[in-house]
N, C-alpha and C. Protein backbone atom coordinates (compact mmCIF):
# COMPACT_ATOMS: atom_id res chain seq x y z
N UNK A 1 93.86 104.91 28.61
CA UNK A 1 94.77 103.97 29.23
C UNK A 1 96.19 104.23 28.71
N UNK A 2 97.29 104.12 29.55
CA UNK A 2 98.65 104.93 29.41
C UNK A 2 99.10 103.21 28.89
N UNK A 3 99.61 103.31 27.71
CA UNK A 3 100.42 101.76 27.34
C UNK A 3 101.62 102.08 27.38
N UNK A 4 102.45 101.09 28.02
CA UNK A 4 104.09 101.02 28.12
C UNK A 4 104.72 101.03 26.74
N UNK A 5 105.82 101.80 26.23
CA UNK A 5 106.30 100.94 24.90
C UNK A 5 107.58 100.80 25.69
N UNK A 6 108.41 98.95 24.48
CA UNK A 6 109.21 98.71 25.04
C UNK A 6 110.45 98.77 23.45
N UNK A 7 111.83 98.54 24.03
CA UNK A 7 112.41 98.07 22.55
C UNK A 7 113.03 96.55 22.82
N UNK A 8 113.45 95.95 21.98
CA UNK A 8 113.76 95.03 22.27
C UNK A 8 115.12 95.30 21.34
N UNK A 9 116.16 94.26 22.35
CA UNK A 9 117.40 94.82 22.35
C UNK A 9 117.87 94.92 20.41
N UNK A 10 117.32 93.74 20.12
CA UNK A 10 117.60 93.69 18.68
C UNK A 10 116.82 95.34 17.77
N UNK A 11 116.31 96.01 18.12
CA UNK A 11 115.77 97.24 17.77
C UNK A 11 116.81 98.06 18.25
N UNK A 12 117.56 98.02 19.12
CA UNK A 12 118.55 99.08 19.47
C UNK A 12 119.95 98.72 18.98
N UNK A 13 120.41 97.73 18.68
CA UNK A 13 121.65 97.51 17.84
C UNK A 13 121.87 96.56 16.73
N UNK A 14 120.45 95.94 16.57
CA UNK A 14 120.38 94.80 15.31
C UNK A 14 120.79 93.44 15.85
N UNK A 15 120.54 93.05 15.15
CA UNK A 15 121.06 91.60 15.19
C UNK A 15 122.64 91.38 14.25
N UNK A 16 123.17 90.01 14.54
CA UNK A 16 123.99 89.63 13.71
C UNK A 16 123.70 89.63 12.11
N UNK A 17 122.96 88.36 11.55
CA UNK A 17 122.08 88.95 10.50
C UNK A 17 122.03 90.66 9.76
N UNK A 18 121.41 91.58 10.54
CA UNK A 18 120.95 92.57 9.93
C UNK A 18 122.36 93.70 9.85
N UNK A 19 122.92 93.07 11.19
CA UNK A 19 124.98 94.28 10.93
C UNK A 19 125.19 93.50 9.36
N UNK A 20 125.15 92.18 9.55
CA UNK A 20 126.19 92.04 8.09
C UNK A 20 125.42 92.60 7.19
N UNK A 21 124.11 92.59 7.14
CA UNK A 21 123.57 93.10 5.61
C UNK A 21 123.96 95.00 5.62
N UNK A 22 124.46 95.01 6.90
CA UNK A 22 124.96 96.75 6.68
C UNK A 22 123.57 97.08 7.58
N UNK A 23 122.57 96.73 7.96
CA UNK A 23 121.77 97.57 8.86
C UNK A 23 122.11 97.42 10.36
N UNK A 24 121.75 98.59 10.72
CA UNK A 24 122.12 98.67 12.31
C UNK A 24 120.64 99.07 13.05
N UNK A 25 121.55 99.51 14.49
CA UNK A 25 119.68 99.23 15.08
C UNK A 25 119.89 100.99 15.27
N UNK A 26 119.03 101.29 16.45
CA UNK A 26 118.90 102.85 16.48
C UNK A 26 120.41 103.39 17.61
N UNK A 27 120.96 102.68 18.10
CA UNK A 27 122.41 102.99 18.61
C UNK A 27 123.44 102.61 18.23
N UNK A 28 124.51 103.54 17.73
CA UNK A 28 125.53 103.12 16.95
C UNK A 28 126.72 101.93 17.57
N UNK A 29 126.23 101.18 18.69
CA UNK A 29 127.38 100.15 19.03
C UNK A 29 126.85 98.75 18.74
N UNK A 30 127.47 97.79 19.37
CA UNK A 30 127.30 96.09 18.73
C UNK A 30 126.49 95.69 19.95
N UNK A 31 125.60 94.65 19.76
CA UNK A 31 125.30 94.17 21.00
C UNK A 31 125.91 93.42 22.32
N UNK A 32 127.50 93.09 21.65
CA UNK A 32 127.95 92.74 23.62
C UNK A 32 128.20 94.07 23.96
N UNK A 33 127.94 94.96 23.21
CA UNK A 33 128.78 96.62 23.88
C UNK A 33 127.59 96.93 24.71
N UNK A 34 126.60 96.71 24.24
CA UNK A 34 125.50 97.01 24.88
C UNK A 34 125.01 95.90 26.13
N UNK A 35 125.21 95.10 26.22
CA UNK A 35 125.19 94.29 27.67
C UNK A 35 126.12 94.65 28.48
N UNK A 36 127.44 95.22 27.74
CA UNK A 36 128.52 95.03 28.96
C UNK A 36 127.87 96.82 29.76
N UNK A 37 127.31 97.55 28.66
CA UNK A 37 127.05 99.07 29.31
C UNK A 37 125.57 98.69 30.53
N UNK A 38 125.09 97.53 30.06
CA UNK A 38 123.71 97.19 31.25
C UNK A 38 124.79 96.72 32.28
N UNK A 39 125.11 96.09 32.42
CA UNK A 39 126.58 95.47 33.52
C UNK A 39 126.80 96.80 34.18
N UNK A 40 127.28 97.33 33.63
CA UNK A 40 128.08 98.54 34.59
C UNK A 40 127.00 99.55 35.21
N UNK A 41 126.06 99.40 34.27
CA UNK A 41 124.81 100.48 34.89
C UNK A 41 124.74 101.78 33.67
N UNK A 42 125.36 101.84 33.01
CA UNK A 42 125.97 102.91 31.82
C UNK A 42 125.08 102.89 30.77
N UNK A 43 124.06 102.31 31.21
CA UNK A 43 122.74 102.07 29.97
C UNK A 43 121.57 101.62 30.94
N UNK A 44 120.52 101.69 30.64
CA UNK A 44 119.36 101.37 31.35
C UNK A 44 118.84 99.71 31.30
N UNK A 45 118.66 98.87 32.51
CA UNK A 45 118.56 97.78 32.68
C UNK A 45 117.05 97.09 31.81
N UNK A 46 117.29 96.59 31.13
CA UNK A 46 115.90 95.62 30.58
C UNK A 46 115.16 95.17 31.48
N UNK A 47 113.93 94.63 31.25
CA UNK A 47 112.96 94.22 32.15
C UNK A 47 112.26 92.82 31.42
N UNK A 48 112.50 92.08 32.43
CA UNK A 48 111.53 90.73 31.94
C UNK A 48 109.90 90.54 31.62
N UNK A 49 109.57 91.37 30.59
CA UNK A 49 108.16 90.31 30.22
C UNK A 49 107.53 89.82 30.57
N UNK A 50 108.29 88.79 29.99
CA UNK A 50 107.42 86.54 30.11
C UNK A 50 108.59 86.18 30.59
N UNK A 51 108.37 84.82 30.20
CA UNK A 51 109.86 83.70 30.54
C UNK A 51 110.49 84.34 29.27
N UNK A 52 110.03 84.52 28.04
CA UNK A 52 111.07 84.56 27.12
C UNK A 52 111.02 85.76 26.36
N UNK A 53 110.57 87.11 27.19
CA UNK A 53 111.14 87.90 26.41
C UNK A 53 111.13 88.75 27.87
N UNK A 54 112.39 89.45 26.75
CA UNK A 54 113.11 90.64 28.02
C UNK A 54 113.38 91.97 26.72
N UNK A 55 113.14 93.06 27.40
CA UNK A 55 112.95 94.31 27.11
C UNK A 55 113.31 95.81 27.68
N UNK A 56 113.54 96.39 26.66
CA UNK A 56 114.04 97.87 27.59
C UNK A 56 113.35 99.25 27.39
N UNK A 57 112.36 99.67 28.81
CA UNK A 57 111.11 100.34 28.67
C UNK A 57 111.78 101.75 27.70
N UNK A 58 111.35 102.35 26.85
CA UNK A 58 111.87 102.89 25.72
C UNK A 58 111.39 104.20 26.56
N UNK A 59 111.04 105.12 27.36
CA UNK A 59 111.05 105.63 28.29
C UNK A 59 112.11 106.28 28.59
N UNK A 60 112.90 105.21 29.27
CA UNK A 60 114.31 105.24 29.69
C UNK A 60 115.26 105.02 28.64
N UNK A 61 115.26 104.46 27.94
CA UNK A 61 116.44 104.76 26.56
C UNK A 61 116.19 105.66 25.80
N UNK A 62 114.51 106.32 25.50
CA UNK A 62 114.62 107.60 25.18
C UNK A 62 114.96 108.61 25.72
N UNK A 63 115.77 108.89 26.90
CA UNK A 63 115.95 109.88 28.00
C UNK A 63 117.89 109.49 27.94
N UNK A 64 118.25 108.17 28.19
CA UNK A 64 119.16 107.84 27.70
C UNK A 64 120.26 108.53 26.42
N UNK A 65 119.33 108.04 25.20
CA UNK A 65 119.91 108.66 24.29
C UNK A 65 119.70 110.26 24.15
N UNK A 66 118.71 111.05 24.63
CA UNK A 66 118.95 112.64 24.89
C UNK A 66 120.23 112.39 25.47
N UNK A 67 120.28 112.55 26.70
CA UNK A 67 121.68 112.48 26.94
C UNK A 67 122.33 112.09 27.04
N UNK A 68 122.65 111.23 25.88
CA UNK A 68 124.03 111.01 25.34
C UNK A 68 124.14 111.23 23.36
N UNK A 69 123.19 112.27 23.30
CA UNK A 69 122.88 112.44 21.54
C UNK A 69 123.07 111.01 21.24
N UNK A 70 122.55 110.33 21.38
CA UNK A 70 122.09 108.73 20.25
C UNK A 70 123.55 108.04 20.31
N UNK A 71 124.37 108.48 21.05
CA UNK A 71 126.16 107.97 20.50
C UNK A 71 126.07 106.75 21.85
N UNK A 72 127.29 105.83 22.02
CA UNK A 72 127.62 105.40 23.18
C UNK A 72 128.49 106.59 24.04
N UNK A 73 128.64 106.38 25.62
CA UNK A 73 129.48 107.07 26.29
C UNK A 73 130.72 106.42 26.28
């Protein structure tokens, strides 16, 4: 059976919390940088879950960050 993996946005740029302690997530920008790049289309759109969680099929952000070496555009 083929299982989906997903990330959840806090895995790709951290949380508030984890920037101040100095950790970041696996892409070097902040998280409104990263909503405003779902906005424009400049990053790959999340997908709803449940009611309360939303996610981004890691699929597509692993293909993502190939091309763009792990950086923002």
């Amino acid at each position: 059976m083929n299982q989906l993996k997903y990330y959840r946005a806090s895995d790709l740029v951290g949380t508030a919390k984890s920037r101040k302690d100095g950790q970041r997530g696996m892409l070097p920008f902040s998280p409104a940088q990263l909503w405003r790049m779902v906005k424009t289309g400049a990053f790959p759109a999340p997908v709803k879950l449940s009611a309360g969680v939303t996610a981004f099929p890691a699929h597509k952000v692993d293909a993502w960050m190939s091309d763009h070496g792990g950086a923002a555009a």
